[in-house]
PDB file of N, CA and C in Angstrom:
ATOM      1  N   UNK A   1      23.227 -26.181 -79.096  1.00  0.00           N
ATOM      2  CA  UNK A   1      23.149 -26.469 -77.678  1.00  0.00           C
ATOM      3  C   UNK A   1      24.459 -27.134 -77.259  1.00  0.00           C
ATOM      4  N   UNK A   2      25.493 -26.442 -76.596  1.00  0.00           N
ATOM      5  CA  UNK A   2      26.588 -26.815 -76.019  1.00  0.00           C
ATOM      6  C   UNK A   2      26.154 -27.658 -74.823  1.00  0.00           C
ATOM      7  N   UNK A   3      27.245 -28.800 -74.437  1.00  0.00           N
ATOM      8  CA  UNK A   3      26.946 -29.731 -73.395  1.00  0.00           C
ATOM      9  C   UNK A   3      27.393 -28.517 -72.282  1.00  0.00           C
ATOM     10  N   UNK A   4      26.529 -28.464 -71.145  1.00  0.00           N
ATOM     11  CA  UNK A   4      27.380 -27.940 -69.830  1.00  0.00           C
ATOM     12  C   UNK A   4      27.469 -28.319 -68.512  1.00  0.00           C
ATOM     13  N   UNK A   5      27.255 -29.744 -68.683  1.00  0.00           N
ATOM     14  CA  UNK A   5      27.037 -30.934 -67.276  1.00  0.00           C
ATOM     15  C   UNK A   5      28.067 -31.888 -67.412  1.00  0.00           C
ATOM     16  N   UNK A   6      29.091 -31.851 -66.979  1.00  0.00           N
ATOM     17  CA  UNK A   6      30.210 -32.886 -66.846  1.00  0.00           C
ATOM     18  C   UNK A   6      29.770 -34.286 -66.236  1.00  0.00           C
ATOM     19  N   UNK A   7      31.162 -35.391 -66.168  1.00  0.00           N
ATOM     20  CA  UNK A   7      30.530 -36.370 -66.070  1.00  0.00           C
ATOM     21  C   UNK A   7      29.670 -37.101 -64.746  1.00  0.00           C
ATOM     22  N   UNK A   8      30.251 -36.633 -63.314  1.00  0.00           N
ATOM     23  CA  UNK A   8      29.966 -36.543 -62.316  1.00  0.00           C
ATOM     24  C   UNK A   8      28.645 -35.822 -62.168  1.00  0.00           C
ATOM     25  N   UNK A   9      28.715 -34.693 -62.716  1.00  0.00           N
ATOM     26  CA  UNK A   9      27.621 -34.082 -62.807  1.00  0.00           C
ATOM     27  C   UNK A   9      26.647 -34.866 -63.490  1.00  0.00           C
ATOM     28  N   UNK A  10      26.317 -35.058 -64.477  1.00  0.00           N
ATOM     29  CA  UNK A  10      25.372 -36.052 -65.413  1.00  0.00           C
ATOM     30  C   UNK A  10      25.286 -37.621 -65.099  1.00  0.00           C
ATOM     31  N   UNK A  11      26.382 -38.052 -64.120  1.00  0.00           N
ATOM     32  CA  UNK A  11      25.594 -39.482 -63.199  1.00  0.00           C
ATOM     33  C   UNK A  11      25.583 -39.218 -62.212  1.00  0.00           C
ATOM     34  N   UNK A  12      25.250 -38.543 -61.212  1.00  0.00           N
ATOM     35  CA  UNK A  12      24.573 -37.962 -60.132  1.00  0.00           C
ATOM     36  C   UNK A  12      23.330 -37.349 -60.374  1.00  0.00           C
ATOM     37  N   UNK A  13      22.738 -36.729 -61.694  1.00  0.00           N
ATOM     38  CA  UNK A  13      21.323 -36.433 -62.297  1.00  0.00           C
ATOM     39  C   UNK A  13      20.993 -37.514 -62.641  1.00  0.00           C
ATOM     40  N   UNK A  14      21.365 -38.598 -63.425  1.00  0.00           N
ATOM     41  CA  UNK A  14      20.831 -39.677 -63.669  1.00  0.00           C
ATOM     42  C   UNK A  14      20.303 -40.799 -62.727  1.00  0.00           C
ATOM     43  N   UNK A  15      21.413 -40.645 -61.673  1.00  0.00           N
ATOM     44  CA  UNK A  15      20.761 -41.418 -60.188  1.00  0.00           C
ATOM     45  C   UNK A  15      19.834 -40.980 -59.710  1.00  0.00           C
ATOM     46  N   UNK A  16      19.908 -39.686 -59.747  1.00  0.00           N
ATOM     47  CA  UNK A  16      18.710 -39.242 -58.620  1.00  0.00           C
ATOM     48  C   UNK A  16      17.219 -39.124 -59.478  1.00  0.00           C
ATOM     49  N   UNK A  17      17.651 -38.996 -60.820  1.00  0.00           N
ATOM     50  CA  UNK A  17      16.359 -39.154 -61.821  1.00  0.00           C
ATOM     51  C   UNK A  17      15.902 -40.660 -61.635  1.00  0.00           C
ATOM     52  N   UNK A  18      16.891 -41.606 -61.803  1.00  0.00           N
ATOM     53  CA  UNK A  18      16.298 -42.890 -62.057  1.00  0.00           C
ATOM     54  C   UNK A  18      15.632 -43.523 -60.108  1.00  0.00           C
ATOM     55  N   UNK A  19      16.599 -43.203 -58.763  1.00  0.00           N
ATOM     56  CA  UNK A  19      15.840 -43.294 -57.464  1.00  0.00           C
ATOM     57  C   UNK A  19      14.480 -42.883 -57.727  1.00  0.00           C
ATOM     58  N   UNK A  20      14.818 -41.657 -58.294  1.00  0.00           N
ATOM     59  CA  UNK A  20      13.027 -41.124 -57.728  1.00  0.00           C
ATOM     60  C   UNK A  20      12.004 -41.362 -58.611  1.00  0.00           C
ATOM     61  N   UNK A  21      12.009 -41.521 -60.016  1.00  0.00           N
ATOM     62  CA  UNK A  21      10.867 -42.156 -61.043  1.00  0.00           C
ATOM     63  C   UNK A  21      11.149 -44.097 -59.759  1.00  0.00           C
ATOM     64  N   UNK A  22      11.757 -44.864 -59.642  1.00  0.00           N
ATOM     65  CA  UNK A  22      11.314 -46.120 -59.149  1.00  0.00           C
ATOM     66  C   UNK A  22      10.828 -46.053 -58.190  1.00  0.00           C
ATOM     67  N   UNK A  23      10.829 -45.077 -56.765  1.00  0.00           N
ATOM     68  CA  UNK A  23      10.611 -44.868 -55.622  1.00  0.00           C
ATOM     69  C   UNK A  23       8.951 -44.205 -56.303  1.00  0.00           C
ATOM     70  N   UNK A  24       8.778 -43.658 -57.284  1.00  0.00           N
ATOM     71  CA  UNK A  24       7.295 -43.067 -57.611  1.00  0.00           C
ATOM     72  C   UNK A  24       6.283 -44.884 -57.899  1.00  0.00           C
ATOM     73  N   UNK A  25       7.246 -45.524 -58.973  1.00  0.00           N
ATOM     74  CA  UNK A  25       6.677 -46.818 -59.680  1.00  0.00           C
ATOM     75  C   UNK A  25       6.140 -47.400 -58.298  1.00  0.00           C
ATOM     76  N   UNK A  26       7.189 -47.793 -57.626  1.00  0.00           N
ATOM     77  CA  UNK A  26       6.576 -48.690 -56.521  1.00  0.00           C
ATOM     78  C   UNK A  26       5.921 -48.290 -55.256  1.00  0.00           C
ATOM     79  N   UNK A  27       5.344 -47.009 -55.316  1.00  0.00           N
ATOM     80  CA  UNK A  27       4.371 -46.199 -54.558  1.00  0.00           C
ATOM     81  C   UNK A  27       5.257 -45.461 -53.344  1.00  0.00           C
ATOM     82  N   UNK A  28       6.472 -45.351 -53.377  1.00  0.00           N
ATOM     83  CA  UNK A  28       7.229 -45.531 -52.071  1.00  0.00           C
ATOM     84  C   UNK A  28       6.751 -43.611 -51.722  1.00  0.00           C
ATOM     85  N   UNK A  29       6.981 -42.798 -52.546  1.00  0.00           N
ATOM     86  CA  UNK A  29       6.560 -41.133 -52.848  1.00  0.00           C
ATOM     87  C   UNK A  29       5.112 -41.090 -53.655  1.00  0.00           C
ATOM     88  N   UNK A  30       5.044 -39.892 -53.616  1.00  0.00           N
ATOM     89  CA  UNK A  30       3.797 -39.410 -54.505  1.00  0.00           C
ATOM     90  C   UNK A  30       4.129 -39.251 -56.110  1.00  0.00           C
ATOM     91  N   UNK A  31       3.185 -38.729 -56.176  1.00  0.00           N
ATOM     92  CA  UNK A  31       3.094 -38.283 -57.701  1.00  0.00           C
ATOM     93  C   UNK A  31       3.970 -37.526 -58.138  1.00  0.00           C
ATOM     94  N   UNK A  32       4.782 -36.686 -56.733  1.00  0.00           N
ATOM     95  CA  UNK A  32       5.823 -35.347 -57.472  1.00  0.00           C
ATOM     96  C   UNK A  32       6.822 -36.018 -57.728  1.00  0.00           C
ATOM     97  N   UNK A  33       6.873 -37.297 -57.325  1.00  0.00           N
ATOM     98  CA  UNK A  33       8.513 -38.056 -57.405  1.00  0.00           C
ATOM     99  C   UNK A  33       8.747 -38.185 -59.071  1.00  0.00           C
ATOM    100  N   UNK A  34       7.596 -37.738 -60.523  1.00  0.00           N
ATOM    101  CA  UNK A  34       7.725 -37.969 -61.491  1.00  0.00           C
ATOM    102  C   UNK A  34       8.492 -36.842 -61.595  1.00  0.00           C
ATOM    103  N   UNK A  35       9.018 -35.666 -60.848  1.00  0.00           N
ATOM    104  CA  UNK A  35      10.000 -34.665 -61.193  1.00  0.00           C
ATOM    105  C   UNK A  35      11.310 -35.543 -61.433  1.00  0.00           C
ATOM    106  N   UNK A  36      11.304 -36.592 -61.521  1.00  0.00           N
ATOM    107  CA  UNK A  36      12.801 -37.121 -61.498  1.00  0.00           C
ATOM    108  C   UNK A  36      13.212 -37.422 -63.087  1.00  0.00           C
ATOM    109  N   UNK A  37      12.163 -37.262 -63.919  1.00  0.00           N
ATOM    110  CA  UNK A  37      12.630 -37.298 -65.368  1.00  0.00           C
ATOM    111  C   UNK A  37      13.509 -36.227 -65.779  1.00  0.00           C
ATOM    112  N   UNK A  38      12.980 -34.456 -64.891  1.00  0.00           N
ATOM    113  CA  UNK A  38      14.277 -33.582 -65.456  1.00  0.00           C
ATOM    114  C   UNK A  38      15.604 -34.223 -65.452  1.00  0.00           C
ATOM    115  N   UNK A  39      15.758 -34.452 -63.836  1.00  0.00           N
ATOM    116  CA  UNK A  39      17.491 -34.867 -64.003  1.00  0.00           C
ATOM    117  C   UNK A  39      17.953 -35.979 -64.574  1.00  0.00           C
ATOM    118  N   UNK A  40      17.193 -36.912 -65.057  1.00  0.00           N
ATOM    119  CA  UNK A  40      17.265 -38.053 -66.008  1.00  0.00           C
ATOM    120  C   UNK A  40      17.392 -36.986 -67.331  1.00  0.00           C
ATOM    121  N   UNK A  41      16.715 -36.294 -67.554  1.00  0.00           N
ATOM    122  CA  UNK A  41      16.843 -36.369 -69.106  1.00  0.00           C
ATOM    123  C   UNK A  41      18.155 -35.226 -69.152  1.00  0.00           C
ATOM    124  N   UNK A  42      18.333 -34.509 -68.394  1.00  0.00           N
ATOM    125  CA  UNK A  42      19.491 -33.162 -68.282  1.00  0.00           C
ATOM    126  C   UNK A  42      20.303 -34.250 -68.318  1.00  0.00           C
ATOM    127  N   UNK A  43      20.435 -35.059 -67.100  1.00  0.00           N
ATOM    128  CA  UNK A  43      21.917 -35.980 -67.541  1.00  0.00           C
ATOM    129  C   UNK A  43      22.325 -36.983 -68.155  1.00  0.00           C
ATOM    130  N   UNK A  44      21.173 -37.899 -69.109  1.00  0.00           N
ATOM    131  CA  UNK A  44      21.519 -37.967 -70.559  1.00  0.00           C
ATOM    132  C   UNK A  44      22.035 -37.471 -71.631  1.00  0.00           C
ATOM    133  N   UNK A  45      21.466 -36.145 -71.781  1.00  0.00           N
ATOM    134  CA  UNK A  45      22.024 -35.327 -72.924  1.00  0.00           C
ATOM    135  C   UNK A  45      22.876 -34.360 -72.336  1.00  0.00           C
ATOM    136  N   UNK A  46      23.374 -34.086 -70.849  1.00  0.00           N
ATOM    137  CA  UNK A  46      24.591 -33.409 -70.969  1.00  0.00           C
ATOM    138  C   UNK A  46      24.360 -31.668 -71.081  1.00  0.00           C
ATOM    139  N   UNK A  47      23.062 -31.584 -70.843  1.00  0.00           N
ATOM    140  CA  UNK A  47      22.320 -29.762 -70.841  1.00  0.00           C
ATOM    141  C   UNK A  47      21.763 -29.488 -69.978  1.00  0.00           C
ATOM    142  N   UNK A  48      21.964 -28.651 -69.146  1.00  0.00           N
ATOM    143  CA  UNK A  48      21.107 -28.207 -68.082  1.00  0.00           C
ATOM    144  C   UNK A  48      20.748 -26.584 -68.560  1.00  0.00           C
ATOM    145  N   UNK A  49      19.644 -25.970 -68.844  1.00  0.00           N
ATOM    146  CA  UNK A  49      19.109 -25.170 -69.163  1.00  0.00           C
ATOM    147  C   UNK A  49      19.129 -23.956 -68.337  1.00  0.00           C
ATOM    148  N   UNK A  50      19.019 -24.403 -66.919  1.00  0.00           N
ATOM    149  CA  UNK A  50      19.637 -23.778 -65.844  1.00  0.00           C
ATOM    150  C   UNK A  50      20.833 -23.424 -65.375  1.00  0.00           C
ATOM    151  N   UNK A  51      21.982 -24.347 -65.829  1.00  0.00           N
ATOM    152  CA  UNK A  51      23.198 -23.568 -65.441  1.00  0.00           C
ATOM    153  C   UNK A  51      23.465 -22.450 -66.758  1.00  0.00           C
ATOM    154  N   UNK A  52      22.648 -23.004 -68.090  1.00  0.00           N
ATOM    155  CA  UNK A  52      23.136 -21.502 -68.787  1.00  0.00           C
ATOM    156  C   UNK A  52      22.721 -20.486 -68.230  1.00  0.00           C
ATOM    157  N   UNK A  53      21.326 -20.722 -67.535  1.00  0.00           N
ATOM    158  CA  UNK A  53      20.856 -19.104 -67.174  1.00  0.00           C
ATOM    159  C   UNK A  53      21.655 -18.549 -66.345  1.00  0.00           C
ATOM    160  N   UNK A  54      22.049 -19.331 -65.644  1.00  0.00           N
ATOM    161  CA  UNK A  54      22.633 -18.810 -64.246  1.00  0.00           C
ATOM    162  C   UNK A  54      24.840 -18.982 -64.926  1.00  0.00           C
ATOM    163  N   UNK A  55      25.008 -18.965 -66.097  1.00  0.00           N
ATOM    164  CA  UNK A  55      26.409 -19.652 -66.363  1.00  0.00           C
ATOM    165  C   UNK A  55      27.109 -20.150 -65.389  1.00  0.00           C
ATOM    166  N   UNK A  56      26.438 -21.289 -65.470  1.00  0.00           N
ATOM    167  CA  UNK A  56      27.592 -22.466 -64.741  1.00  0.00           C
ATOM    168  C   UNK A  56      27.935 -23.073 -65.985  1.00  0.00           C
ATOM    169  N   UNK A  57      28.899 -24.035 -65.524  1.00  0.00           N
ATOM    170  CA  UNK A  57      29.519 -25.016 -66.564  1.00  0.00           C
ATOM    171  C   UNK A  57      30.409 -26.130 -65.860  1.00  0.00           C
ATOM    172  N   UNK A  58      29.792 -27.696 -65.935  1.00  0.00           N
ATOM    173  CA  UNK A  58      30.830 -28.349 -65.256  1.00  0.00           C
ATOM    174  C   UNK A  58      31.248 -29.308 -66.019  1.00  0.00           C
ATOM    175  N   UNK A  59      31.119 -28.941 -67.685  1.00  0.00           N
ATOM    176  CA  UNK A  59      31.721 -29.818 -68.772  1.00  0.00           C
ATOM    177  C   UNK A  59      33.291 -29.054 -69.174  1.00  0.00           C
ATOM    178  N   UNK A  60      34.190 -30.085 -68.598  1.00  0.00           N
ATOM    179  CA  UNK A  60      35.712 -29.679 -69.132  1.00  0.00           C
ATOM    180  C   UNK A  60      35.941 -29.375 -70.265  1.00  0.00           C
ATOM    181  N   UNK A  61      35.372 -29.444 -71.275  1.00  0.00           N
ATOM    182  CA  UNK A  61      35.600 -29.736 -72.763  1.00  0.00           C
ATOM    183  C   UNK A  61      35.046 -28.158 -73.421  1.00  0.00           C
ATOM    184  N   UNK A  62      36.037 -27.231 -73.895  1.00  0.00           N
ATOM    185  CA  UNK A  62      35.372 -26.481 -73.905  1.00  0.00           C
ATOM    186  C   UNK A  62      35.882 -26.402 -75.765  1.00  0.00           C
ATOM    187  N   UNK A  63      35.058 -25.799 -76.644  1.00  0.00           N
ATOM    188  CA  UNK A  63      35.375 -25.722 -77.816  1.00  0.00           C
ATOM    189  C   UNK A  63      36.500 -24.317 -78.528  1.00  0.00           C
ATOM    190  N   UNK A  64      37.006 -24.689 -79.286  1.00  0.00           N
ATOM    191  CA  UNK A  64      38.206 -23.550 -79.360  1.00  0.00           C
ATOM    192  C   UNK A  64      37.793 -22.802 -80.490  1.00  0.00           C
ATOM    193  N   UNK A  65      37.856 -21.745 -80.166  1.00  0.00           N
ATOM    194  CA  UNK A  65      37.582 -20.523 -81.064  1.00  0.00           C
ATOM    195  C   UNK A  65      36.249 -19.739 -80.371  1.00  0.00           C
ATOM    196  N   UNK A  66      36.108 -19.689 -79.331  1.00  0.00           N
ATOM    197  CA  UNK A  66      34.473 -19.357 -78.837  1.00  0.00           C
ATOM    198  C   UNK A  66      35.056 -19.204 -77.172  1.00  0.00           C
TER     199      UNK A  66
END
């Protein structure tokens, strides 16, 4: 599993993962606000499953020989 979420990319998922799981904790949204663990956990580890499908890539780092 190659990283393909750069760094901007992966703390802008992490914000909006971590807003919306606290905005769920303290009743502020519903129950769907627990969708906010995808982009928490995509921009922890740096994979979005979705830009492979679709090949995006916004990790600079690309490996040589491939």
């Amino acid at each position: 599993m190659h990283k393909n979420a750069g760094s901007l990319d992966r703390l802008i998922r992490i914000v909006i993962g971590v807003v919306l799981i606290g905005l769920t904790m303290n009743h502020q949204i519903g129950i769907w606000g627990w969708i906010g663990v995808i982009p928490l956990v995509t921009g922890l580890i740096g994979y979005c499953p979705l830009y492979r499908l679709f090949g995006f890539n916004t990790c600079p780092i690309t490996r040589q020989g491939r």
